[in-house]
PDB file of N, CA and C in Angstrom:
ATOM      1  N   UNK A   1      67.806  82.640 103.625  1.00  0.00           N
ATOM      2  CA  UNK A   1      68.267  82.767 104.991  1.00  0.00           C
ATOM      3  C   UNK A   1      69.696  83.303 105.063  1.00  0.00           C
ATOM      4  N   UNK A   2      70.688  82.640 104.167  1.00  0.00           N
ATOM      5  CA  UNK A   2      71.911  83.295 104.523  1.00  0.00           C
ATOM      6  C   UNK A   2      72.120  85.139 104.087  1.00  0.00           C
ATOM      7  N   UNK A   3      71.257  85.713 103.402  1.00  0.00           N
ATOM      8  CA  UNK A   3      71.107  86.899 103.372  1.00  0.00           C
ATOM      9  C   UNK A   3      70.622  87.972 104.332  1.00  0.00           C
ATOM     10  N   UNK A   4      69.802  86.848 105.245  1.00  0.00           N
ATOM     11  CA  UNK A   4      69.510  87.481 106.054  1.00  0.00           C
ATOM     12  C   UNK A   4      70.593  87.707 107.276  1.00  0.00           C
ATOM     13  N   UNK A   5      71.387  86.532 107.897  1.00  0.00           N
ATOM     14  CA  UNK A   5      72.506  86.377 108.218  1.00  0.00           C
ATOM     15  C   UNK A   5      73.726  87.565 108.218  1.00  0.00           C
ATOM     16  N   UNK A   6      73.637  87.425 106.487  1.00  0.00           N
ATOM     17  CA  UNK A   6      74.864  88.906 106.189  1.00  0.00           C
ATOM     18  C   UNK A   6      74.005  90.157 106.704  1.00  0.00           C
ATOM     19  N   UNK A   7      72.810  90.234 106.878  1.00  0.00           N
ATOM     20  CA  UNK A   7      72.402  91.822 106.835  1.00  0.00           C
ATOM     21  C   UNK A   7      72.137  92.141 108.477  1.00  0.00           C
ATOM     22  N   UNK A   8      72.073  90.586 109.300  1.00  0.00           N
ATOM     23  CA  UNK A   8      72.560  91.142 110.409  1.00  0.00           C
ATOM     24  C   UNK A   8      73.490  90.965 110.985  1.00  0.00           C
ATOM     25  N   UNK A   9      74.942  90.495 110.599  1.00  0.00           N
ATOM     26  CA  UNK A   9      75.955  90.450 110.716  1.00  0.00           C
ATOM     27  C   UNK A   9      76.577  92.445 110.039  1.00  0.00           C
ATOM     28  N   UNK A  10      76.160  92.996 109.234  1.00  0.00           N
ATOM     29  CA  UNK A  10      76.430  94.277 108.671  1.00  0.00           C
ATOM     30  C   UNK A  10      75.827  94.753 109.702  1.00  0.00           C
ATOM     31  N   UNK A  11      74.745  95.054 110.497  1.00  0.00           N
ATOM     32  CA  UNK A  11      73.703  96.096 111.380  1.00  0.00           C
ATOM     33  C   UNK A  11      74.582  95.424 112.721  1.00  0.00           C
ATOM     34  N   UNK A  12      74.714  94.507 112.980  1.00  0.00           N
ATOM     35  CA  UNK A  12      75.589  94.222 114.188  1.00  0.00           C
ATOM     36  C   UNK A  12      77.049  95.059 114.259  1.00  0.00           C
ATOM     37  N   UNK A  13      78.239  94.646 113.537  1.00  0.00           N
ATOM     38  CA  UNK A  13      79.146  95.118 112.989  1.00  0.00           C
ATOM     39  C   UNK A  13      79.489  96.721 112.512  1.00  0.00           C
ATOM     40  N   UNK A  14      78.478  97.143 111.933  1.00  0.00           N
ATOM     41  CA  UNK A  14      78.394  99.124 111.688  1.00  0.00           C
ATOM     42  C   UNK A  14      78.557  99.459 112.618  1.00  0.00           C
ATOM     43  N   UNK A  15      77.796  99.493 113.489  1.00  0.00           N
ATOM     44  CA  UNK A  15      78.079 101.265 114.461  1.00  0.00           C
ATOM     45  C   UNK A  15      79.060 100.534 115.022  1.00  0.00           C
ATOM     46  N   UNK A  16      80.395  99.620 115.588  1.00  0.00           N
ATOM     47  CA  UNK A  16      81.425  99.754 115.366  1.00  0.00           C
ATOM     48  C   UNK A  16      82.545 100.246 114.547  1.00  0.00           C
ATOM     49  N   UNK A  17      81.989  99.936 113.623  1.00  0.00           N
ATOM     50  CA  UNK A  17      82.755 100.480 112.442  1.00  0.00           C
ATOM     51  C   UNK A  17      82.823 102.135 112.504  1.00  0.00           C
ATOM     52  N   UNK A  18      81.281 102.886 112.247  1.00  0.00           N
ATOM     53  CA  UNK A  18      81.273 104.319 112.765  1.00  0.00           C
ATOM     54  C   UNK A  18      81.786 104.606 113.712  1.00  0.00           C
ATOM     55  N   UNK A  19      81.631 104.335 115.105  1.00  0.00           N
ATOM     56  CA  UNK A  19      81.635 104.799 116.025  1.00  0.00           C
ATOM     57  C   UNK A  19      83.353 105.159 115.720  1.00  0.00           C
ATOM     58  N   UNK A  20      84.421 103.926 115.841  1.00  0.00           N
ATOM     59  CA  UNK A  20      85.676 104.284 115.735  1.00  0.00           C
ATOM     60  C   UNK A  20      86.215 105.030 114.863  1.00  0.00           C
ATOM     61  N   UNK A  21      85.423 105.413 113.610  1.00  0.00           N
ATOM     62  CA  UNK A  21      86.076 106.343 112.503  1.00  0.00           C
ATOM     63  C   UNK A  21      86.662 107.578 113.536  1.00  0.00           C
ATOM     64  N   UNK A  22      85.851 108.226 114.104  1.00  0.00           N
ATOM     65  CA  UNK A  22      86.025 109.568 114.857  1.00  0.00           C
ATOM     66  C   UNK A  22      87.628 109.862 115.801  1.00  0.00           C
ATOM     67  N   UNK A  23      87.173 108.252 116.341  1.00  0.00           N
ATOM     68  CA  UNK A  23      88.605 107.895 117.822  1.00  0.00           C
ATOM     69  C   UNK A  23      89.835 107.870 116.448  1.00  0.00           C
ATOM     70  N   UNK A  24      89.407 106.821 115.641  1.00  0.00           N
ATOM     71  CA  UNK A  24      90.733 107.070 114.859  1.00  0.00           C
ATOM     72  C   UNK A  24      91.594 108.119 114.293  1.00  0.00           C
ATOM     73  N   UNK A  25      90.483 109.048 113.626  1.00  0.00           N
ATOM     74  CA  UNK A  25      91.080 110.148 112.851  1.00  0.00           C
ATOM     75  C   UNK A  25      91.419 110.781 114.376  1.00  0.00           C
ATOM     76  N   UNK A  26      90.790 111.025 115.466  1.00  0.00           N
ATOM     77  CA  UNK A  26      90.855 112.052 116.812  1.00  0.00           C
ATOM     78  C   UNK A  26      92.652 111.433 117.320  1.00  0.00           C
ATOM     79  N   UNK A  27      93.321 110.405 116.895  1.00  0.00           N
ATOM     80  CA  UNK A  27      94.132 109.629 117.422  1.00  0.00           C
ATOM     81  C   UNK A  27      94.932 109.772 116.199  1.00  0.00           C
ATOM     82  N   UNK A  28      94.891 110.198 115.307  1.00  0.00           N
ATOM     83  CA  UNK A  28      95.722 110.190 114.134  1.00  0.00           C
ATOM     84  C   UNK A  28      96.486 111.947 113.867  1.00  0.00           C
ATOM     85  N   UNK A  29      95.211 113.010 114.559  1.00  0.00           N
ATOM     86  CA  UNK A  29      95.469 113.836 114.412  1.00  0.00           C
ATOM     87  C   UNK A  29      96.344 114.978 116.271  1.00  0.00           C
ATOM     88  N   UNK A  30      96.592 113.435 116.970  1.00  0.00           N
ATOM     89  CA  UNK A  30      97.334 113.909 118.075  1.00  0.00           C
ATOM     90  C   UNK A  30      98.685 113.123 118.283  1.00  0.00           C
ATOM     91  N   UNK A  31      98.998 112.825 116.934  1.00  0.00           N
ATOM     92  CA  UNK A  31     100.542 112.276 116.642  1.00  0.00           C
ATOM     93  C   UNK A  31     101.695 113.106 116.535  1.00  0.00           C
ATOM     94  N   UNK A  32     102.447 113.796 117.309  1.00  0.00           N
ATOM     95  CA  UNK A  32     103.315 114.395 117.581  1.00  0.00           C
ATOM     96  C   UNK A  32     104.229 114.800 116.164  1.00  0.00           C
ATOM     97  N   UNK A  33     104.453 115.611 115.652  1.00  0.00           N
ATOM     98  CA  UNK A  33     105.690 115.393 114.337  1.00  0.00           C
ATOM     99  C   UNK A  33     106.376 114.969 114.358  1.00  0.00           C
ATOM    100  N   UNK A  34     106.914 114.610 113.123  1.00  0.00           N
ATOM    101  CA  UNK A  34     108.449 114.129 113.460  1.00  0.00           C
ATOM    102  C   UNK A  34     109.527 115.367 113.170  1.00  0.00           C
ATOM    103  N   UNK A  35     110.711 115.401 113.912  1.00  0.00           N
ATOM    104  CA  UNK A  35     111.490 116.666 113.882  1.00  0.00           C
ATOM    105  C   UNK A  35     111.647 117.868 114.808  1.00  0.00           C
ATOM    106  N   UNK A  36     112.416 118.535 114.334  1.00  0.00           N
ATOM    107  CA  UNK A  36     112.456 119.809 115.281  1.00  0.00           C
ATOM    108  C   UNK A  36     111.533 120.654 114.384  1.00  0.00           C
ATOM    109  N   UNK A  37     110.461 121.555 115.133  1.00  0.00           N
ATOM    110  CA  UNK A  37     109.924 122.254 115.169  1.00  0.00           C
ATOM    111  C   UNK A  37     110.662 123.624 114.485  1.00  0.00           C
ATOM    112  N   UNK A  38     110.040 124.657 113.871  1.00  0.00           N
ATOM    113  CA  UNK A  38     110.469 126.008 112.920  1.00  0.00           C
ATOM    114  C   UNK A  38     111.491 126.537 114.631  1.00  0.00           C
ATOM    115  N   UNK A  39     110.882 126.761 115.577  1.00  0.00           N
ATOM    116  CA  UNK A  39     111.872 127.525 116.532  1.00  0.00           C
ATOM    117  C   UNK A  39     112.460 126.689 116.881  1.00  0.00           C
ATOM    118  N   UNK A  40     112.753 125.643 117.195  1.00  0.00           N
ATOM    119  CA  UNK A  40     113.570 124.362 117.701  1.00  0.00           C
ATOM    120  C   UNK A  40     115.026 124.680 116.079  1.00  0.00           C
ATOM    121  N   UNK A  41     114.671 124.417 115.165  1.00  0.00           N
ATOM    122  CA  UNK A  41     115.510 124.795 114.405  1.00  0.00           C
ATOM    123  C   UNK A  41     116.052 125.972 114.039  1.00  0.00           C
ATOM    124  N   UNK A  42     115.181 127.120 114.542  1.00  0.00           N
ATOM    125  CA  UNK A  42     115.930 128.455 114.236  1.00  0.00           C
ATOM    126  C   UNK A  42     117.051 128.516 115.404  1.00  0.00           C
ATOM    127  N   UNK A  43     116.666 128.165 116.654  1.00  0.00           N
ATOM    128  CA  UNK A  43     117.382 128.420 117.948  1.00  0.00           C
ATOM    129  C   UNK A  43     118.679 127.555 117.833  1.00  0.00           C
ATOM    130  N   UNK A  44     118.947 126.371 116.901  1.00  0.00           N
ATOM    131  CA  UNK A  44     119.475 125.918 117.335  1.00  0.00           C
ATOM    132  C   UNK A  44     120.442 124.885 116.280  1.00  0.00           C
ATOM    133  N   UNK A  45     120.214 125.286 114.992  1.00  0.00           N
ATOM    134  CA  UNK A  45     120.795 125.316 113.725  1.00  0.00           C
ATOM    135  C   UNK A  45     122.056 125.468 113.524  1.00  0.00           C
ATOM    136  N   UNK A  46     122.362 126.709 113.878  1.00  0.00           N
ATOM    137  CA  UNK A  46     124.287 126.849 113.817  1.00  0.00           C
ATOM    138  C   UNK A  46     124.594 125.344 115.170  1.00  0.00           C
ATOM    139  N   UNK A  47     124.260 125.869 115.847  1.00  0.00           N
ATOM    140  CA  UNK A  47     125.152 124.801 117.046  1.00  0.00           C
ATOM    141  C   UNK A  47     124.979 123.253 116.433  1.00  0.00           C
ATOM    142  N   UNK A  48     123.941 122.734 115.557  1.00  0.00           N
ATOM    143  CA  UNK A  48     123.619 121.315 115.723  1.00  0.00           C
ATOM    144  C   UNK A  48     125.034 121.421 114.158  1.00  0.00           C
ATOM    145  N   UNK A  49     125.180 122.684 113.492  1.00  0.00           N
ATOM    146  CA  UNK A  49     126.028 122.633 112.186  1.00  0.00           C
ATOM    147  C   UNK A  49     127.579 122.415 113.049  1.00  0.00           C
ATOM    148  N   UNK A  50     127.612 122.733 113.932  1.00  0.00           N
ATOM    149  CA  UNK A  50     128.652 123.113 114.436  1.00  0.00           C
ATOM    150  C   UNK A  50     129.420 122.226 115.294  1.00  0.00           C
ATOM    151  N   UNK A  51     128.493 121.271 116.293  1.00  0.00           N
ATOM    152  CA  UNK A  51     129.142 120.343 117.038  1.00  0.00           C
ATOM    153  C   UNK A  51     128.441 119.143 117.078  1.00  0.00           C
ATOM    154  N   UNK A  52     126.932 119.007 115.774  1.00  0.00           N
ATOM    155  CA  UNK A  52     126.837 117.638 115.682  1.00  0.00           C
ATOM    156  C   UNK A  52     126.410 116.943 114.292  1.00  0.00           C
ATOM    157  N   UNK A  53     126.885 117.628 113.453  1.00  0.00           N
ATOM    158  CA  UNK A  53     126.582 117.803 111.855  1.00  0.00           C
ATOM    159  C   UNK A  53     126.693 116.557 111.486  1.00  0.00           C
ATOM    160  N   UNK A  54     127.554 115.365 112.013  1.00  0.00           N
ATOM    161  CA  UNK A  54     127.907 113.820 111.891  1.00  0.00           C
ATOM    162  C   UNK A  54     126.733 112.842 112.201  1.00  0.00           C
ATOM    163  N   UNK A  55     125.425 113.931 113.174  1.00  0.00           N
ATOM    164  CA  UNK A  55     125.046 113.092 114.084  1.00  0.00           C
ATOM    165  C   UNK A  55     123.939 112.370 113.151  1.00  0.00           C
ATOM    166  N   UNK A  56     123.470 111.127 113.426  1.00  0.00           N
ATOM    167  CA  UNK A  56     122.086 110.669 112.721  1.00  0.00           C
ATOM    168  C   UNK A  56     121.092 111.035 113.281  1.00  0.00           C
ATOM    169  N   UNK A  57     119.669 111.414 112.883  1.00  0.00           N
ATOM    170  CA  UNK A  57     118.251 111.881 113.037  1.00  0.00           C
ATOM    171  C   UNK A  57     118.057 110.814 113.691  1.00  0.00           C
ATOM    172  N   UNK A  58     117.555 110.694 114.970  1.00  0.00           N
ATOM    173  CA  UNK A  58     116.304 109.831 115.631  1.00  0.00           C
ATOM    174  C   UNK A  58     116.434 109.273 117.078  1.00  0.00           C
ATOM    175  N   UNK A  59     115.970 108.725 117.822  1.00  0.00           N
ATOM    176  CA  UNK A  59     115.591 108.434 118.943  1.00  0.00           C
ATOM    177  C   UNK A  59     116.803 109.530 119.743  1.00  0.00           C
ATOM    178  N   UNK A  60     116.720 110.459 119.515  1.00  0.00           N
ATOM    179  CA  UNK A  60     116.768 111.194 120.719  1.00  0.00           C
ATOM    180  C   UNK A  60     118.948 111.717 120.377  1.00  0.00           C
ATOM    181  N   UNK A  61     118.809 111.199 119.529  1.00  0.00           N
ATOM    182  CA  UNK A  61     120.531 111.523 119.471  1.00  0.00           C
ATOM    183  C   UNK A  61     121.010 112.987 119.137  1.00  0.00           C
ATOM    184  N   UNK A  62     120.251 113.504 118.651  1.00  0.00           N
ATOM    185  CA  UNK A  62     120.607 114.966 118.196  1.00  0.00           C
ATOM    186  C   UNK A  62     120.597 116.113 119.167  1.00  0.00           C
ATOM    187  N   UNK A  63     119.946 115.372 119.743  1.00  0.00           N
ATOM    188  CA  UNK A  63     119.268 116.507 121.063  1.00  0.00           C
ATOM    189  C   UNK A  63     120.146 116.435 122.619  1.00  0.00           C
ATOM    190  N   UNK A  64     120.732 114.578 122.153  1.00  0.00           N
ATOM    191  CA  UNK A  64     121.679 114.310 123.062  1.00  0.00           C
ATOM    192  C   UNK A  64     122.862 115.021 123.013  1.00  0.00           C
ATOM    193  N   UNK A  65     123.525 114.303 121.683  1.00  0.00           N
ATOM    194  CA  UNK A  65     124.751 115.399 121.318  1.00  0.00           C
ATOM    195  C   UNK A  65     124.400 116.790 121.360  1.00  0.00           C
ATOM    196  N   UNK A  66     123.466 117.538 121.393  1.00  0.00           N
ATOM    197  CA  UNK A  66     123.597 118.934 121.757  1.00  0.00           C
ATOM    198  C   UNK A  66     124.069 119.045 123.319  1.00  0.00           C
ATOM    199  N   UNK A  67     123.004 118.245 124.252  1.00  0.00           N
ATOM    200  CA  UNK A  67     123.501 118.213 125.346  1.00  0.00           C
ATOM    201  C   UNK A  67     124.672 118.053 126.118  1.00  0.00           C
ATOM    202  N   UNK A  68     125.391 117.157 125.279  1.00  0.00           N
ATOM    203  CA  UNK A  68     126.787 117.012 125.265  1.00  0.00           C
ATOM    204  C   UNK A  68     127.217 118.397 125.433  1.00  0.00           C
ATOM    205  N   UNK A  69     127.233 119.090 124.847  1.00  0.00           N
ATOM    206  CA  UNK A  69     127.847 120.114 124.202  1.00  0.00           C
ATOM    207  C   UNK A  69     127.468 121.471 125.243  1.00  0.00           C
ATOM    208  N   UNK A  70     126.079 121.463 126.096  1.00  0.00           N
ATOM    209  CA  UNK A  70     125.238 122.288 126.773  1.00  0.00           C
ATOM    210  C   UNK A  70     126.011 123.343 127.164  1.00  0.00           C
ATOM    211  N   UNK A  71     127.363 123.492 127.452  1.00  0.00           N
ATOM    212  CA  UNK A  71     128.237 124.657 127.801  1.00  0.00           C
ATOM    213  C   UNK A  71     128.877 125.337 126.780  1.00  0.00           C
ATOM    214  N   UNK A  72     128.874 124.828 125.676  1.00  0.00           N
ATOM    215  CA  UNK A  72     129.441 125.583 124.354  1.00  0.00           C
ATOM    216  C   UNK A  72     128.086 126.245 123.540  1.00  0.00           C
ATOM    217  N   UNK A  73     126.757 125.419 123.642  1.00  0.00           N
ATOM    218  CA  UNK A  73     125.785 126.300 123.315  1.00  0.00           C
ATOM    219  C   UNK A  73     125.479 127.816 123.055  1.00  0.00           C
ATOM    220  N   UNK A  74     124.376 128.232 121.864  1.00  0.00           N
ATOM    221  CA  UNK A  74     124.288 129.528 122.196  1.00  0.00           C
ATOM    222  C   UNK A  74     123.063 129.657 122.990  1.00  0.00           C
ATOM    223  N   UNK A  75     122.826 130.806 123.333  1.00  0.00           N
ATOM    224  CA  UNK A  75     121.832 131.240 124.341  1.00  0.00           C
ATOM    225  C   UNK A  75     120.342 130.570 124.094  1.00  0.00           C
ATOM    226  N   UNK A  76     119.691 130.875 122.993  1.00  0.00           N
ATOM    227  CA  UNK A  76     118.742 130.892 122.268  1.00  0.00           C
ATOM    228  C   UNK A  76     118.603 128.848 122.347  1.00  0.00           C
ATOM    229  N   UNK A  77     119.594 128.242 122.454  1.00  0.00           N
ATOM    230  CA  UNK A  77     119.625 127.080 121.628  1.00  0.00           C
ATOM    231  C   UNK A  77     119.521 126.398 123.183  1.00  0.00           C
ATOM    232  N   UNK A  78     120.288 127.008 123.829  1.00  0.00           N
ATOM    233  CA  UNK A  78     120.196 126.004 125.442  1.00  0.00           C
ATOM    234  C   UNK A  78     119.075 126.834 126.098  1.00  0.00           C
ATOM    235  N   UNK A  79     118.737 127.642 125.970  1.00  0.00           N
ATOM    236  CA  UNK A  79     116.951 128.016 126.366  1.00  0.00           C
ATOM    237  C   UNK A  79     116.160 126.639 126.063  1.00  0.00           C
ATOM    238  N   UNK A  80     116.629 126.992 124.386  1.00  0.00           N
ATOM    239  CA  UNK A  80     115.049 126.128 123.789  1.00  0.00           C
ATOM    240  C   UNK A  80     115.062 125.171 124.249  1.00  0.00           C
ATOM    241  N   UNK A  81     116.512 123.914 124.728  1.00  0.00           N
ATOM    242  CA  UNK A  81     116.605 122.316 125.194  1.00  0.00           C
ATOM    243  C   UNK A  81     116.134 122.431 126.499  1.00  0.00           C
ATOM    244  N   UNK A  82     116.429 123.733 127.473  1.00  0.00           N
ATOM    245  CA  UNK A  82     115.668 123.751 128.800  1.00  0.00           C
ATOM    246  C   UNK A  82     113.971 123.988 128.855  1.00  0.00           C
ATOM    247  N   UNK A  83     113.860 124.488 127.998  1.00  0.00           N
ATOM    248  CA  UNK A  83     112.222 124.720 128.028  1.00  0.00           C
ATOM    249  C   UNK A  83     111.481 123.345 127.847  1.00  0.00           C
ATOM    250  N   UNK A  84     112.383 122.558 126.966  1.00  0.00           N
ATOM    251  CA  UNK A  84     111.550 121.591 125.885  1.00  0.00           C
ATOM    252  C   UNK A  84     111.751 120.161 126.995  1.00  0.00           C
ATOM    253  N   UNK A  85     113.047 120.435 128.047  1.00  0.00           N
ATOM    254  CA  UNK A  85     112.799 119.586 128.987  1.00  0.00           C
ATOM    255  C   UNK A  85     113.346 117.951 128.377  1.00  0.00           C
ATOM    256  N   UNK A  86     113.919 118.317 127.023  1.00  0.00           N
ATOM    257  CA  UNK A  86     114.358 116.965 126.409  1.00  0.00           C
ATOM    258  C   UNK A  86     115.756 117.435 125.956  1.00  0.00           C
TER     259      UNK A  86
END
C-alpha cells in the first residue's frame, strides 16, 4: 500500500512540476541585464570617465551622477539618458 501512496502522490504532484518548467525558464529568460548596454556604454563612456569614475555600480547611482552632470554631457550621452527615460 505505501507504494501505491508514493505513485499517487508522483502522478498528483508531476504535471505541476512540468507545467512550471516552461513559466520558469519563460521568467528566467525576461530578466533584464545587469549593466549598461554596448550603446549605453559607447554613448556615454568618456563622460561616466570624466565626471563619475569614483562612482560605485548599482541601484541607480551612475546614471544619477551622470544626471548630475546633464549640462556638461556630450550629445550622444544625454540623448541616450533621455531616451532611456532613467
Amino acid at each position: 500500500m505505501p507504494k501505491l501512496r508514493f505513485a499517487v502522490l508522483v502522478v498528483a504532484v508531476l504535471p505541476g512540476v512540468v507545467a512550471g518548467g516552461p513559466n520558469v525558464a519563460l521568467a528566467q529568460a525576461q530578466v533584464q541585464p545587469l549593466g549598461p548596454t554596448p550603446e549605453q556604454r559607447a554613448a556615454c563612456q568618456a563622460d561616466y570617465d570624466k565626471f563619475c569614475l569614483g562612482t560605485i555600480p548599482g541601484d541607480g547611482r551612475i546614471v544619477a551622477c551622470l544626471r548630475r552632470q546633464s549640462d556638461q554631457l556630450s550629445q550622444p550621452c544625454r540623448k541616450m539618458l533621455d531616451s532611456n527615460g532613467k
